[in-house]
PDB file of N, CA and C in Angstrom:
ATOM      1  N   UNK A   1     -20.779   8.091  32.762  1.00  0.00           N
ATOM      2  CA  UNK A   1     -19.579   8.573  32.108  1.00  0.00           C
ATOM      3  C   UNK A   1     -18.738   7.366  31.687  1.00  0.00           C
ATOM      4  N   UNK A   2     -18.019   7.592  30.512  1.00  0.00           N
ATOM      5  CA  UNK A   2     -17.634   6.127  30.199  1.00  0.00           C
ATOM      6  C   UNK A   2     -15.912   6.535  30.261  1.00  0.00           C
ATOM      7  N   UNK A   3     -14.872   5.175  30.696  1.00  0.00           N
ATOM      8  CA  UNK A   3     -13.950   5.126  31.019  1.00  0.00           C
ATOM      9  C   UNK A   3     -13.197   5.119  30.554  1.00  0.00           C
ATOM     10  N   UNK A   4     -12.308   5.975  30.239  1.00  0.00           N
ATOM     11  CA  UNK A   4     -11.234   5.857  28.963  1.00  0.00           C
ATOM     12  C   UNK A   4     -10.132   4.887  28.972  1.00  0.00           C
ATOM     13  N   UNK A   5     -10.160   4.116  27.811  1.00  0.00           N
ATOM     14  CA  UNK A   5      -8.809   2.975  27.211  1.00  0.00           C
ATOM     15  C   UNK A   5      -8.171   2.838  27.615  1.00  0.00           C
ATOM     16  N   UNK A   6      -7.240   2.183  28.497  1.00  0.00           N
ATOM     17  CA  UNK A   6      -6.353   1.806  29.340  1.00  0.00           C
ATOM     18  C   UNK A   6      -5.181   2.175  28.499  1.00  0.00           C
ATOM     19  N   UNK A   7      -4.272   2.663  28.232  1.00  0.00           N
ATOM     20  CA  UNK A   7      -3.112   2.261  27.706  1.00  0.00           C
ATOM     21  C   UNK A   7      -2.207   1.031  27.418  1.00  0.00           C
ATOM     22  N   UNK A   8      -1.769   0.296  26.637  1.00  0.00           N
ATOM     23  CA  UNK A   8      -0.948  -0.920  26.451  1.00  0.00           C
ATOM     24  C   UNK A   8       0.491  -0.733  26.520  1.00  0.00           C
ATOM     25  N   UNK A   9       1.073  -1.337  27.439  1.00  0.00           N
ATOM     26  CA  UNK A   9       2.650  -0.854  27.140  1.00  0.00           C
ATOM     27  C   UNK A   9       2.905  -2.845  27.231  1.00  0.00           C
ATOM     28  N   UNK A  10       3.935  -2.396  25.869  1.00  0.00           N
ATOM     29  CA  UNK A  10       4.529  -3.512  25.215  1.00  0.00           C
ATOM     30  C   UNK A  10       5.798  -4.080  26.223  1.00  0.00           C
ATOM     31  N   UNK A  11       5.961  -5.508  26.256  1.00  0.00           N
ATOM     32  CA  UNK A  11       7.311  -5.577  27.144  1.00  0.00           C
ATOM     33  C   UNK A  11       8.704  -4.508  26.708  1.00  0.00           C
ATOM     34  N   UNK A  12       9.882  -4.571  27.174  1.00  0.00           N
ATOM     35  CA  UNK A  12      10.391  -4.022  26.672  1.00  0.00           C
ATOM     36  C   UNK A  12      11.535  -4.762  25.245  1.00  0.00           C
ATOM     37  N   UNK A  13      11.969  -3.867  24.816  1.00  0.00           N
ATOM     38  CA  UNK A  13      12.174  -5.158  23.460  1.00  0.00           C
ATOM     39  C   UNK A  13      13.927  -5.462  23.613  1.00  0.00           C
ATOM     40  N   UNK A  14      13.731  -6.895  23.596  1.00  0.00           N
ATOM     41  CA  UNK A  14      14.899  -7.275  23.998  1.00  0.00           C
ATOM     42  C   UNK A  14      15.476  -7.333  22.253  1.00  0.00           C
ATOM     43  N   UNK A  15      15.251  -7.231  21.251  1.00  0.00           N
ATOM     44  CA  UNK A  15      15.389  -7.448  19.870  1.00  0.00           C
ATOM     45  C   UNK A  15      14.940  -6.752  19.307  1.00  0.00           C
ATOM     46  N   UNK A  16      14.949  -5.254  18.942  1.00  0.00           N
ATOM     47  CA  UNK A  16      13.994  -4.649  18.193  1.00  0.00           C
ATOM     48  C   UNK A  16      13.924  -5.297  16.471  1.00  0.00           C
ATOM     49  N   UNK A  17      15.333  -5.555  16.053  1.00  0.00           N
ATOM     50  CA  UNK A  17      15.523  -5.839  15.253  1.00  0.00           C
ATOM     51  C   UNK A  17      14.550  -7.004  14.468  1.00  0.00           C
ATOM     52  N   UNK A  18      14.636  -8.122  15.718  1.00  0.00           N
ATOM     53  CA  UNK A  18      13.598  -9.101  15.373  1.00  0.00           C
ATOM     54  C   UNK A  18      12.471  -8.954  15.089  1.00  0.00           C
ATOM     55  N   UNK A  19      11.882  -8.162  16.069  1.00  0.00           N
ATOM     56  CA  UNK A  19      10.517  -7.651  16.238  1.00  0.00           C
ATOM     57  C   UNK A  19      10.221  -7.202  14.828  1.00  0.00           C
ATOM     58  N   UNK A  20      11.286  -6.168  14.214  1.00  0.00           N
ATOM     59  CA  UNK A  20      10.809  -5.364  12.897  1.00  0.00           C
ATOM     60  C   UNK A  20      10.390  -6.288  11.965  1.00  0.00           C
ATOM     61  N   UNK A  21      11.473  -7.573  11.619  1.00  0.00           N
ATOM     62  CA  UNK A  21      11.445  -8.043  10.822  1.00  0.00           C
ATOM     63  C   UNK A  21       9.856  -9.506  10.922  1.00  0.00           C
ATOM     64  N   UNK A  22       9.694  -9.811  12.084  1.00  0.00           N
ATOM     65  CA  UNK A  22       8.387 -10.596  12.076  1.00  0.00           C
ATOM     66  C   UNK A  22       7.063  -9.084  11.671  1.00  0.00           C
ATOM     67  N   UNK A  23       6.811  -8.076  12.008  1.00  0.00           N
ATOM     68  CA  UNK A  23       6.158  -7.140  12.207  1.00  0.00           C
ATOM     69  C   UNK A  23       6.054  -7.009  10.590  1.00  0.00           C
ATOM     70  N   UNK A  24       7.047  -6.664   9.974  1.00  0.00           N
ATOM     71  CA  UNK A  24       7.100  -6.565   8.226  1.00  0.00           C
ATOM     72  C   UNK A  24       6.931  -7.715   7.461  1.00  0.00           C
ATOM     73  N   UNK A  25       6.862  -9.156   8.018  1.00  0.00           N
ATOM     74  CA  UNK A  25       6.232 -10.268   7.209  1.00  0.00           C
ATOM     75  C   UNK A  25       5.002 -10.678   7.732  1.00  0.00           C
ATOM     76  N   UNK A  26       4.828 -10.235   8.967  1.00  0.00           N
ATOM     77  CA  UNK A  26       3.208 -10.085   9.129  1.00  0.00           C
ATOM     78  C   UNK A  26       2.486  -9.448   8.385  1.00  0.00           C
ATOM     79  N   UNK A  27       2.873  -8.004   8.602  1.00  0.00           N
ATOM     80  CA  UNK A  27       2.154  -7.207   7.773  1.00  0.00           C
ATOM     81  C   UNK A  27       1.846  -7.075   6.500  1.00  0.00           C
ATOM     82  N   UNK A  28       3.033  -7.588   5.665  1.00  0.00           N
ATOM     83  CA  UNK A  28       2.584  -8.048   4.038  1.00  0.00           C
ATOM     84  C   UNK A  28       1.647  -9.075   4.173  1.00  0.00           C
ATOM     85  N   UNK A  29       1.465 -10.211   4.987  1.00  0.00           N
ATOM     86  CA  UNK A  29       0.973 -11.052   4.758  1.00  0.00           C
ATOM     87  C   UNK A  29      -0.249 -10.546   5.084  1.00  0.00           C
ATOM     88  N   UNK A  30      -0.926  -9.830   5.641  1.00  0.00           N
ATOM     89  CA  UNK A  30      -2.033  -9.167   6.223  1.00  0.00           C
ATOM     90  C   UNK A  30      -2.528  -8.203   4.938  1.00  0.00           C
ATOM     91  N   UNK A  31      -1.635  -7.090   4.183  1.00  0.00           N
ATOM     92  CA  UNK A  31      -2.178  -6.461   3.466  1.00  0.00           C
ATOM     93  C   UNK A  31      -2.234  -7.377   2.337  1.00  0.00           C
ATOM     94  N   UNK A  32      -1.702  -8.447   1.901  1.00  0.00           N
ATOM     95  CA  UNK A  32      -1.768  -9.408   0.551  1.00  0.00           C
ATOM     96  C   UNK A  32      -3.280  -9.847   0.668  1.00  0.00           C
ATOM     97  N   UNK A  33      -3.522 -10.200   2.279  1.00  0.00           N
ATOM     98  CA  UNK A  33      -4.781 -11.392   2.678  1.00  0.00           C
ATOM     99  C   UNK A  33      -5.872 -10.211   2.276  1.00  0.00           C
ATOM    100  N   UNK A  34      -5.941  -8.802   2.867  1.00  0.00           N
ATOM    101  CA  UNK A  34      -6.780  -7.810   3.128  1.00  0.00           C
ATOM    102  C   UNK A  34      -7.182  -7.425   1.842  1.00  0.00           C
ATOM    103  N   UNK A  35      -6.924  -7.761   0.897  1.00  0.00           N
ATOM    104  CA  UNK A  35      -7.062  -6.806  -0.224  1.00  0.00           C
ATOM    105  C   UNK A  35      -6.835  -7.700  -1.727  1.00  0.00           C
ATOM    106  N   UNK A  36      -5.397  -7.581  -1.938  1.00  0.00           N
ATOM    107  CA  UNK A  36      -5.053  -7.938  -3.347  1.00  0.00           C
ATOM    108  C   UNK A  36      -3.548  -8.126  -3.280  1.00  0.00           C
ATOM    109  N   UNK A  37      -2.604  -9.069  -3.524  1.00  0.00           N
ATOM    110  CA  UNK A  37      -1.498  -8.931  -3.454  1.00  0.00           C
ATOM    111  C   UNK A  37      -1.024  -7.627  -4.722  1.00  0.00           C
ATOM    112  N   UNK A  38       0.157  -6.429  -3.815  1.00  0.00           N
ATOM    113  CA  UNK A  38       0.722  -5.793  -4.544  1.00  0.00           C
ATOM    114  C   UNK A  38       2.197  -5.456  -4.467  1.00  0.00           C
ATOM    115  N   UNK A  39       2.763  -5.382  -5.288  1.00  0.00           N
ATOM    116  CA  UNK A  39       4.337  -5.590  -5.098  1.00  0.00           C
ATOM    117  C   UNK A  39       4.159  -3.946  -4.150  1.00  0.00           C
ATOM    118  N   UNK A  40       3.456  -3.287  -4.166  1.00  0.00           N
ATOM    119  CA  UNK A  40       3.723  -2.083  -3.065  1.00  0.00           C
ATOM    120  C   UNK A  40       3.279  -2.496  -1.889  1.00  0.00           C
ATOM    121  N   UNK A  41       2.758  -3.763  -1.311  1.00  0.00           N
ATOM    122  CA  UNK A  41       3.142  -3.825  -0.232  1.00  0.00           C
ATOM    123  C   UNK A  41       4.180  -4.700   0.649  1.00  0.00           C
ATOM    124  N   UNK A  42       4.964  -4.924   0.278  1.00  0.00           N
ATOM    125  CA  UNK A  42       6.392  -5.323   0.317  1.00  0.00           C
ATOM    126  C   UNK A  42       6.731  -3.436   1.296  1.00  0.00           C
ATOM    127  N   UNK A  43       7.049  -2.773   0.072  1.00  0.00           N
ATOM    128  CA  UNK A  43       7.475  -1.345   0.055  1.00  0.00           C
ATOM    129  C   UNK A  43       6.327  -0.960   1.705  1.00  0.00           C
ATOM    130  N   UNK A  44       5.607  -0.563   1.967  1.00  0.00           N
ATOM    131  CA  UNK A  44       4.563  -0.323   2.845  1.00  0.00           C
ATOM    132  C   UNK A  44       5.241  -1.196   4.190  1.00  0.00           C
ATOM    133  N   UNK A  45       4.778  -2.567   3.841  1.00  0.00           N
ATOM    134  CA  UNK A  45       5.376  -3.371   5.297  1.00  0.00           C
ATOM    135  C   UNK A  45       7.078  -2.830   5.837  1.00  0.00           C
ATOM    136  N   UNK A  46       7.949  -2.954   4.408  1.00  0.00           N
ATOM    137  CA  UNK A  46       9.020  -2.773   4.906  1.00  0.00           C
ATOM    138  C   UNK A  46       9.079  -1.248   5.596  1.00  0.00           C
ATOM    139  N   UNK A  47       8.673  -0.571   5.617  1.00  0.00           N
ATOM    140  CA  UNK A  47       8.696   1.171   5.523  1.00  0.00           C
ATOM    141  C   UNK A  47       7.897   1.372   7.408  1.00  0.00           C
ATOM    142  N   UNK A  48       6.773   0.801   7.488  1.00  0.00           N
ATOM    143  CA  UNK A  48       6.102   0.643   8.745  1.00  0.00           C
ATOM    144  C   UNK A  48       6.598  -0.042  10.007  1.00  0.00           C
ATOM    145  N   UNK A  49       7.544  -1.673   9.540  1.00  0.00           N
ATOM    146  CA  UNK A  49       8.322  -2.188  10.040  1.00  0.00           C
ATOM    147  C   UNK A  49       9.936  -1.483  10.524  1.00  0.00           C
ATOM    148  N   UNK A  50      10.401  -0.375   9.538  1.00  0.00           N
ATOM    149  CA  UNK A  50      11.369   0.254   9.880  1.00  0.00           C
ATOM    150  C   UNK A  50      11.134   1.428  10.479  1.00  0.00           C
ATOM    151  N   UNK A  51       9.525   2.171  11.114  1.00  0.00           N
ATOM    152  CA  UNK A  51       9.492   2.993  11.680  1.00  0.00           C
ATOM    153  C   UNK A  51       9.072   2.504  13.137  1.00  0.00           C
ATOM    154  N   UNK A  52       8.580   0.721  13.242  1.00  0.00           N
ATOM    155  CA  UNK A  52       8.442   0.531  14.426  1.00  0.00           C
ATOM    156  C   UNK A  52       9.969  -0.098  15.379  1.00  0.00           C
ATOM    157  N   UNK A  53      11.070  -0.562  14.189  1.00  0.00           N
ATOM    158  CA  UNK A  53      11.771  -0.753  14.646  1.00  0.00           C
ATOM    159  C   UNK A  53      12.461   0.240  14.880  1.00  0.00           C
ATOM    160  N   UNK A  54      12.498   1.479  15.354  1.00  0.00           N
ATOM    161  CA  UNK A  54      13.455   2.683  15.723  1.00  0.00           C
ATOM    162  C   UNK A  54      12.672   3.161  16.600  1.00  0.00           C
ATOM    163  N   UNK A  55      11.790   3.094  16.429  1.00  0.00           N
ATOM    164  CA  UNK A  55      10.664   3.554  18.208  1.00  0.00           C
ATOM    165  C   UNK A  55      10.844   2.652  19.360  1.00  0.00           C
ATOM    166  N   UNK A  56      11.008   1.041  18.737  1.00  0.00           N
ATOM    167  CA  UNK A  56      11.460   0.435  19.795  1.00  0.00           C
ATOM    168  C   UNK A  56      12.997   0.338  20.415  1.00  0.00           C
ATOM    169  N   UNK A  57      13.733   0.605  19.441  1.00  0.00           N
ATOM    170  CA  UNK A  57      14.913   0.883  19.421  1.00  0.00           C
ATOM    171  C   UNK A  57      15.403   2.083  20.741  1.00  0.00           C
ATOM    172  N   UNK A  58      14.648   2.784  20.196  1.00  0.00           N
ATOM    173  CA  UNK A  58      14.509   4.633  21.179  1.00  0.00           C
ATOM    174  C   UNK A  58      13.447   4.590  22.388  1.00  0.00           C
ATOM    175  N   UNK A  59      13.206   3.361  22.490  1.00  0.00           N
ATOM    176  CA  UNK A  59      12.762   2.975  23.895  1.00  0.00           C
ATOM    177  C   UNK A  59      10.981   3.004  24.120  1.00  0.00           C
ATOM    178  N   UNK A  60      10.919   3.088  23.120  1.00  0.00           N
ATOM    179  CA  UNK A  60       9.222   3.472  23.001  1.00  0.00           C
ATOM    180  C   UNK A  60       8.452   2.096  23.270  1.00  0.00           C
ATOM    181  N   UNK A  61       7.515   1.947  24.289  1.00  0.00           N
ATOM    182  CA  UNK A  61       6.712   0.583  24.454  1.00  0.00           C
ATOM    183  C   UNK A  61       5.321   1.254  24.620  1.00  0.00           C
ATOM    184  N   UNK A  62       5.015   2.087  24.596  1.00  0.00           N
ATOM    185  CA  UNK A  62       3.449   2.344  24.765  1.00  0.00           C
ATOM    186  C   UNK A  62       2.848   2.199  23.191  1.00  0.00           C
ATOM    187  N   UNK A  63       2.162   1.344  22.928  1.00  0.00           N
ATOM    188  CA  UNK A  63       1.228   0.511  22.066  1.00  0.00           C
ATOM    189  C   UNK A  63       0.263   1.802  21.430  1.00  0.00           C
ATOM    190  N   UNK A  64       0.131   2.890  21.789  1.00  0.00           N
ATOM    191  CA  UNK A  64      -0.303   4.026  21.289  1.00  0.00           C
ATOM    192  C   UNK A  64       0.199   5.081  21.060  1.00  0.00           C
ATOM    193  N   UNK A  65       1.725   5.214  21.126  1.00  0.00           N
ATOM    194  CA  UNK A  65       2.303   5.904  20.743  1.00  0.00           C
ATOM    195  C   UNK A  65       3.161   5.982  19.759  1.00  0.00           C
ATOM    196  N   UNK A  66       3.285   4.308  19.806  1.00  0.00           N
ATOM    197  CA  UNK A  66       3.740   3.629  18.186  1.00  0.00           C
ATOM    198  C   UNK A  66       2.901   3.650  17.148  1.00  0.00           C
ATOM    199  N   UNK A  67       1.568   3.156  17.550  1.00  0.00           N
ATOM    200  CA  UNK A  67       0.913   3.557  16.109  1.00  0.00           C
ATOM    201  C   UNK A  67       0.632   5.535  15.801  1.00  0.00           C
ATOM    202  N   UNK A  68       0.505   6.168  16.629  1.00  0.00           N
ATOM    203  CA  UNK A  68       0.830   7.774  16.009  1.00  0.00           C
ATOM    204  C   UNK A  68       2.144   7.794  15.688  1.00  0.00           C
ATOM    205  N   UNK A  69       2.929   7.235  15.961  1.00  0.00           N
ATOM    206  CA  UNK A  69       4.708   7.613  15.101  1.00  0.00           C
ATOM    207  C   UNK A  69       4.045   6.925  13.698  1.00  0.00           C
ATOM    208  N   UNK A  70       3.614   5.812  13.573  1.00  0.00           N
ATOM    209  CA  UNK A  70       3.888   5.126  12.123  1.00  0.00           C
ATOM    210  C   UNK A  70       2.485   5.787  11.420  1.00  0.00           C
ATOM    211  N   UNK A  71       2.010   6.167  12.152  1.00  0.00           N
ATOM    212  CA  UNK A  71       0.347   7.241  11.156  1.00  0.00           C
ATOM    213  C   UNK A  71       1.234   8.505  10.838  1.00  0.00           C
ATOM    214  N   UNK A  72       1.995   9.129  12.056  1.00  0.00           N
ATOM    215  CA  UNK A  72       2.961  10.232  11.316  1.00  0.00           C
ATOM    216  C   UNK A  72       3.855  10.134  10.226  1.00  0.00           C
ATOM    217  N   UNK A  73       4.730   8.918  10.425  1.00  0.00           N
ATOM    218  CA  UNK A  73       5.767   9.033   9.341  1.00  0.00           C
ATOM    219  C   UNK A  73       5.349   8.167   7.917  1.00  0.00           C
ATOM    220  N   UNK A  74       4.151   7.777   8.339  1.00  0.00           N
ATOM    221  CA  UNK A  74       3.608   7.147   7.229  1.00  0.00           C
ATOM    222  C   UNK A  74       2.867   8.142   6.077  1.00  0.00           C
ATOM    223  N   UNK A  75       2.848   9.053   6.441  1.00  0.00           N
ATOM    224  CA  UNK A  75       1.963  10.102   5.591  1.00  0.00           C
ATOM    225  C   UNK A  75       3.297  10.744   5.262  1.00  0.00           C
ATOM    226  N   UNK A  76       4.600  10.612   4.863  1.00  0.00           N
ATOM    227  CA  UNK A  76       5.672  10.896   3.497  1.00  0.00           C
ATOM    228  C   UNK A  76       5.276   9.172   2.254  1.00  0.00           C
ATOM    229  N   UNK A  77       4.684   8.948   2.988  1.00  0.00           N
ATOM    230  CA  UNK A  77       4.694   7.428   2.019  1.00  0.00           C
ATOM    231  C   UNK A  77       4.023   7.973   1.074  1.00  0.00           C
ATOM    232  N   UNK A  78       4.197   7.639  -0.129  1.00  0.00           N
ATOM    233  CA  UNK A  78       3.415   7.637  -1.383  1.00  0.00           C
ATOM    234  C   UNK A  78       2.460   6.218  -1.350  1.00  0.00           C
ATOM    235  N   UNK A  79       1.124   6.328  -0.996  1.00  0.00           N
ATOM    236  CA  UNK A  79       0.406   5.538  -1.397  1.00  0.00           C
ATOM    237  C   UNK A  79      -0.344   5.752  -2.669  1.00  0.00           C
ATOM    238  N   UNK A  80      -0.182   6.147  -3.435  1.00  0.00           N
ATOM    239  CA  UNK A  80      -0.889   6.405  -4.632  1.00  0.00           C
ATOM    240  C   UNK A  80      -0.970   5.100  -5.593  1.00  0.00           C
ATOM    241  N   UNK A  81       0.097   4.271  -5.177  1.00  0.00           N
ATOM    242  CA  UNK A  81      -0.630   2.271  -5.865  1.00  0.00           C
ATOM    243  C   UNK A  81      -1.256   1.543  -5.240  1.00  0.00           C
ATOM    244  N   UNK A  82      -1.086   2.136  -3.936  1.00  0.00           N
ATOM    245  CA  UNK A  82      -1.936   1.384  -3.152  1.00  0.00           C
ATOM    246  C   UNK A  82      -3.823   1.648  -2.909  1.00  0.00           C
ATOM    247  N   UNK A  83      -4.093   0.430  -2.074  1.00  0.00           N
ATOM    248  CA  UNK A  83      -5.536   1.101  -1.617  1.00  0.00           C
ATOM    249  C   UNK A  83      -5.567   1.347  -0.019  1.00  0.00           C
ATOM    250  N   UNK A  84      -4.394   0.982   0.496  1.00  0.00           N
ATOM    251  CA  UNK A  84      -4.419   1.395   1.279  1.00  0.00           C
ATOM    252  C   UNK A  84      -3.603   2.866   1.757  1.00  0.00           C
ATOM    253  N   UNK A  85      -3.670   3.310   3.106  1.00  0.00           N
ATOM    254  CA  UNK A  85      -3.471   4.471   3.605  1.00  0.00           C
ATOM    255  C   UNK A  85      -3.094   4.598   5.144  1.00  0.00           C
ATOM    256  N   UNK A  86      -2.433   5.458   5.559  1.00  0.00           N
ATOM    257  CA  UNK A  86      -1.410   5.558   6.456  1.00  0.00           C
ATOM    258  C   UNK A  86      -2.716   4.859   8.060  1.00  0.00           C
ATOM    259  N   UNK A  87      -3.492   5.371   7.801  1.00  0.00           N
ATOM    260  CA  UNK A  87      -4.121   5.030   9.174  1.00  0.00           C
ATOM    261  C   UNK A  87      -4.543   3.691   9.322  1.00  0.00           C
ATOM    262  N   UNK A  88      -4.949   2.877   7.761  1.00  0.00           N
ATOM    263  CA  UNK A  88      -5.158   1.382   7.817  1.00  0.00           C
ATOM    264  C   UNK A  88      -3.742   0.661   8.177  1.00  0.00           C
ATOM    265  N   UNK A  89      -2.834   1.338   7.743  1.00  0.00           N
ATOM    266  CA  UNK A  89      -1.427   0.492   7.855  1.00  0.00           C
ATOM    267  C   UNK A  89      -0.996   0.476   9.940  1.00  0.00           C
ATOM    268  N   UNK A  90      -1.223   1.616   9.944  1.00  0.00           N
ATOM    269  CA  UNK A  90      -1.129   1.997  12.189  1.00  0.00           C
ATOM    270  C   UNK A  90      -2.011   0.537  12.843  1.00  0.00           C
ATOM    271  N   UNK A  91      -3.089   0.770  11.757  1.00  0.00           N
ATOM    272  CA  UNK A  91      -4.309  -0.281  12.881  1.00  0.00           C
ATOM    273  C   UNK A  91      -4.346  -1.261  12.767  1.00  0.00           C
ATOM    274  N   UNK A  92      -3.270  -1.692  11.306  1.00  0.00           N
ATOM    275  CA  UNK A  92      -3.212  -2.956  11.264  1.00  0.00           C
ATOM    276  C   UNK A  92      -1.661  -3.591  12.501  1.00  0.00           C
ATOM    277  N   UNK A  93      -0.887  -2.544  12.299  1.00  0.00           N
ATOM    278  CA  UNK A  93       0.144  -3.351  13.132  1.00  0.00           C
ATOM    279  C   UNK A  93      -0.451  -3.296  14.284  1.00  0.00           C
ATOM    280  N   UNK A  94      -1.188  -2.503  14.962  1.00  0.00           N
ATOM    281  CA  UNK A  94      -1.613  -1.984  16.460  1.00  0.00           C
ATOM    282  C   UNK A  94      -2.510  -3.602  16.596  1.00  0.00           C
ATOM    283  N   UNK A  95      -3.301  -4.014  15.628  1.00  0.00           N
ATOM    284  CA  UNK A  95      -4.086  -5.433  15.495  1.00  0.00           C
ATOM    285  C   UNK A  95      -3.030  -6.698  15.302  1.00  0.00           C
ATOM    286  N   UNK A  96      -2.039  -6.497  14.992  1.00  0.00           N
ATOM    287  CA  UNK A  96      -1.391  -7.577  14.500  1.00  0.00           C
ATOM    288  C   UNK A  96      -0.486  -7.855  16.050  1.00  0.00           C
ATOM    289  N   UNK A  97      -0.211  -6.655  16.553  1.00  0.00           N
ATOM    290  CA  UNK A  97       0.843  -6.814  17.934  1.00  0.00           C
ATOM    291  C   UNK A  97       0.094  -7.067  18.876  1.00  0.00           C
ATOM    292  N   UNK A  98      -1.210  -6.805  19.100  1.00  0.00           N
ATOM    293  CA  UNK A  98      -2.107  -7.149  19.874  1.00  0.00           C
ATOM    294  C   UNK A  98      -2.755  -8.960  19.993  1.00  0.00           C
ATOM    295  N   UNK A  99      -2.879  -9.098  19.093  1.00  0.00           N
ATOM    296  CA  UNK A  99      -3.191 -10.565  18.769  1.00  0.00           C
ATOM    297  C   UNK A  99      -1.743 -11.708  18.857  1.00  0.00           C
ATOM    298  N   UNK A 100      -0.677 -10.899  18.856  1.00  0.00           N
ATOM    299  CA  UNK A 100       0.492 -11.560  19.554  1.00  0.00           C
ATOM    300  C   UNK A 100       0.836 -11.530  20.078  1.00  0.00           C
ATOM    301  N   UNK A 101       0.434 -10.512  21.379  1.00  0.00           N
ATOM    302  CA  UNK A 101      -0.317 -10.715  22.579  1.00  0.00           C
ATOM    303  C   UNK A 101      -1.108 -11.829  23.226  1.00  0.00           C
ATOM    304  N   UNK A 102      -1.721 -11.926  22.586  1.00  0.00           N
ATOM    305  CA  UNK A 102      -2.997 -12.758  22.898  1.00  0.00           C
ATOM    306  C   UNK A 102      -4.126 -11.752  23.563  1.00  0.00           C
ATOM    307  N   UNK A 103      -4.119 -10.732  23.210  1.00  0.00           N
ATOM    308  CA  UNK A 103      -5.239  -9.221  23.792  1.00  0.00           C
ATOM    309  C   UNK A 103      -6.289  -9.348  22.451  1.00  0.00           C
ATOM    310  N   UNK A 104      -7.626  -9.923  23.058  1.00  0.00           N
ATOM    311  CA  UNK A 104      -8.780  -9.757  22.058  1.00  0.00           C
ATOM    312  C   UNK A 104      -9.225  -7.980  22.048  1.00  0.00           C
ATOM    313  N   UNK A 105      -8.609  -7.494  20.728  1.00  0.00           N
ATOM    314  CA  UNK A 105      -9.268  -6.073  20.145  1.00  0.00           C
ATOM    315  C   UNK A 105     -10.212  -6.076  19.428  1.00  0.00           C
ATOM    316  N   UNK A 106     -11.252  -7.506  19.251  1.00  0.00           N
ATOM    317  CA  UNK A 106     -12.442  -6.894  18.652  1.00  0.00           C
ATOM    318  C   UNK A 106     -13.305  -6.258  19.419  1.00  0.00           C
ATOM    319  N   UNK A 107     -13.900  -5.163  19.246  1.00  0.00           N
ATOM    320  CA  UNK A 107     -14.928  -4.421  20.159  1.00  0.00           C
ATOM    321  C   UNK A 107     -16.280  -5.502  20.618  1.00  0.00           C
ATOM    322  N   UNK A 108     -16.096  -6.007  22.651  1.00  0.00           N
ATOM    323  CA  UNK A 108     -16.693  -5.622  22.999  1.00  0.00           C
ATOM    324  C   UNK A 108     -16.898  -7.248  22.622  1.00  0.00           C
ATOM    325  N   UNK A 109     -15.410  -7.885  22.693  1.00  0.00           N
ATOM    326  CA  UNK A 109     -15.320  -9.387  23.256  1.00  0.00           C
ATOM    327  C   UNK A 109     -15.518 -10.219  22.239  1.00  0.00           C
ATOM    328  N   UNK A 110     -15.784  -9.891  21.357  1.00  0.00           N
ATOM    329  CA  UNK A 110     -16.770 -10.677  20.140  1.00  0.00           C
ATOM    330  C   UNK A 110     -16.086 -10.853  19.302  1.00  0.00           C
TER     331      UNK A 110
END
């Protein structure tokens, strides 16, 4: 039987504010690198960055419960310029906060 995922809980955030704003120039810089630079992802980072900064804000540190808030409120987003989509945008911050961590999430060590 195999063991289910530990949960991640994030310190608690002494700055949410900060947090948002490194989290939203990461993340452009991630969807620019991932793909194609598009002036919609400016719009995307900022939008993902302002739904993680109010979860942390409202006390939220479990690392999996932030990315289902931003897969939820990310699906009012109009991605229709984009190529990306609400669940690539969750896994990228869930990858981006993890690795600033220092927590290796590639499957399985590698």
């Amino acid at each position: 039987m195999t063991e289910p995922i530990a949960s991640i809980t994030l310190p608690p955030a002494t700055d949410a504010t900060k947090e948002g704003a490194w989290l939203q120039s990461s993340l452009q810089v991630w969807l620019d690198r991932e793909f194609i630079p598009e002036s919609i992802n400016s719009d995307i980072a900022q939008r993902a960055a302002q739904i993680y900064t109010r979860q942390r804000m409202e006390g939220e540190n479990d690392l999996g419960s932030l990315v289902i808030a931003i897969v939820t409120e990310m699906q009012a987003f109009n991605f229709q310029e984009s190529f990306f989509g609400e669940f690539t945008i969750a896994n990228a911050v869930s990858d981006l906060i993890l690795e600033s961590l220092g927590i290796d999430n590639r499957c399985c060590g590698n």
